[in-house]
Protein backbone atom coordinates (compact mmCIF):
# COMPACT_ATOMS: atom_id res chain seq x y z
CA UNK A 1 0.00 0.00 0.00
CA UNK A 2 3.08 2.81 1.20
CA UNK A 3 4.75 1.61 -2.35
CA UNK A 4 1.15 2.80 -4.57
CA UNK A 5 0.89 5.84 -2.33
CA UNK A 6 5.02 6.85 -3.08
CA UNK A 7 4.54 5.90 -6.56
CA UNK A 8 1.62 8.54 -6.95
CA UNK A 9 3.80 11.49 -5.29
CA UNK A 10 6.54 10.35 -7.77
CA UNK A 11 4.05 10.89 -10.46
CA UNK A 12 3.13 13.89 -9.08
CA UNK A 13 6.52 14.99 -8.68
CA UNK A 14 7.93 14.63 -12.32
CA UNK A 15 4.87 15.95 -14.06
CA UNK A 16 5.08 19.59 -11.83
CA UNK A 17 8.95 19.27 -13.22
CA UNK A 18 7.93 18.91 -16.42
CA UNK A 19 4.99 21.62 -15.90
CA UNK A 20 7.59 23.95 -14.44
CA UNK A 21 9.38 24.04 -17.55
CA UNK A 22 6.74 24.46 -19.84
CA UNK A 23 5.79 27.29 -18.14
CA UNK A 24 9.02 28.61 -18.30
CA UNK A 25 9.06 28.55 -21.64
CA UNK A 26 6.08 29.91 -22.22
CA UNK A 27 7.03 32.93 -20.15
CA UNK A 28 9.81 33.58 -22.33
CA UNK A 29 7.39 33.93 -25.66
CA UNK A 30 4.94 36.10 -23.40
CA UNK A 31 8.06 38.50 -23.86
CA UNK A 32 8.92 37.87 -27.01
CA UNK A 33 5.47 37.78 -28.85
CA UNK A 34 3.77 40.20 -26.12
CA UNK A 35 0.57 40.59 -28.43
CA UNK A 36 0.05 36.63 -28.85
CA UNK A 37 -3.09 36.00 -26.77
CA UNK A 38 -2.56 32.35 -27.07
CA UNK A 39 0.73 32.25 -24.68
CA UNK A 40 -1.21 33.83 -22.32
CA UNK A 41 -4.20 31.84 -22.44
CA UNK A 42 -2.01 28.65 -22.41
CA UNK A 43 0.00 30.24 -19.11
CA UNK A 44 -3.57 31.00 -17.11
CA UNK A 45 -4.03 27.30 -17.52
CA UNK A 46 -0.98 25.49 -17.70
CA UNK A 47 -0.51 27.94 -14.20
CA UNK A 48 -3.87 26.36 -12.33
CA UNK A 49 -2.72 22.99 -13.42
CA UNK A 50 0.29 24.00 -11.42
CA UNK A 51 -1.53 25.02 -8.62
CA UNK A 52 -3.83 22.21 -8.45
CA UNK A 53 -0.84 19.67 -8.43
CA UNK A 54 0.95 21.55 -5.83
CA UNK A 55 -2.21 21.24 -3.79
CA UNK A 56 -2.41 17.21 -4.21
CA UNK A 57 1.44 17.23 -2.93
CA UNK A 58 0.79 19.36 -0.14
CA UNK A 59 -2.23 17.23 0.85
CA UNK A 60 -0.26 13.81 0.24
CA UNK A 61 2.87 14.66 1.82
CA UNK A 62 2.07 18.26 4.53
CA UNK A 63 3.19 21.84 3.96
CA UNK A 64 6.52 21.45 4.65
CA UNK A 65 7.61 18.65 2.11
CA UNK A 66 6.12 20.99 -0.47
CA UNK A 67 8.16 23.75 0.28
CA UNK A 68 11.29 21.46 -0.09
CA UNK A 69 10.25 20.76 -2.87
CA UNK A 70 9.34 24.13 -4.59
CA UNK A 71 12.93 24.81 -3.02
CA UNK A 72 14.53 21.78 -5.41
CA UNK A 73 12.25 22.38 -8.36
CA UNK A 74 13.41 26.33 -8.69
CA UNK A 75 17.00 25.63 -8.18
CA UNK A 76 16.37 23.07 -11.30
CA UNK A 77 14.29 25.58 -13.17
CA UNK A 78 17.78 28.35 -12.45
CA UNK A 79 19.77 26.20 -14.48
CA UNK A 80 17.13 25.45 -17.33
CA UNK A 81 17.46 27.79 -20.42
CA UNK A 82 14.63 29.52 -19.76
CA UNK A 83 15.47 31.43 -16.90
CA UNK A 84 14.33 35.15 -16.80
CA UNK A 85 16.24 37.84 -16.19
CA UNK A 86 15.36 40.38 -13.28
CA UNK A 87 14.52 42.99 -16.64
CA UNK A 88 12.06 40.11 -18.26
CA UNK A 89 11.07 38.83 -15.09
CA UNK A 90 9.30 42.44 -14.47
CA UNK A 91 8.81 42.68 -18.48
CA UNK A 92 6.54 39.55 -17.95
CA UNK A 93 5.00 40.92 -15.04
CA UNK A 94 3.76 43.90 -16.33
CA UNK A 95 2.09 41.50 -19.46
CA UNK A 96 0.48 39.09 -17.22
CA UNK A 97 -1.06 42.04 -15.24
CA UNK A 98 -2.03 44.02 -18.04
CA UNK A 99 -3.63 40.62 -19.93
CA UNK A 100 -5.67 39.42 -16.29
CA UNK A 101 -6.96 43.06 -15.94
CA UNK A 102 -8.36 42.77 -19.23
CA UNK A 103 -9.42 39.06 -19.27
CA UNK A 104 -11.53 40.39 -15.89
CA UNK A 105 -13.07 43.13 -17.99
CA UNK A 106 -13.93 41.02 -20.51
CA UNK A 107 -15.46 38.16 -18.34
């Protein structure tokens, strides 16, 4: 039974690694196609699927375990190509808040 229950926190695990980096990438053609709704369409939900895994992890395995691994899982994403620089990090906020005022307008 403990094996099933590790092996669905693994799961868990790799697919908010491999979420992680889509997202990251998808950040980085936010910025570099600014005007291209679908990036930011695609980030809004590839962003709750985030969420809703880190939920399930924090459920599974408590608070703290999470925030180990959210720890591990950015020090990975540092090294990954798609890391933003403090300029595009802001760039990209500035986007995201611009697009979510407007997709509240609009809804």
């Amino acid at each position: 039974m403990f094996g099933l229950f590790s092996n669905k926190v693994k799961k868990i695990e790799e697919k908010l690694s491999i979420l992680a980096t889509e997202i990251a990438s998808i950040q980085k053609n936010i910025i570099i196609y600014p005007n291209e709704n679908n990036y930011k369409n695609l980030h809004i939900t590839k962003t709750k699927e985030l969420n809703s895994l880190y939920n399930e992890l924090e459920e599974k395995k408590g608070k703290a375990y999470l925030d180990e691994f959210i720890r591990k899982l950015s020090n990975k994403y540092k090294e990954s190509e798609y890391v933003l620089s403090k300029t595009e990090q802001k760039i990209l906020d500035k986007i995201l808040i611009e697009y979510k005022v407007k997709v509240k307008i609009k809804a």
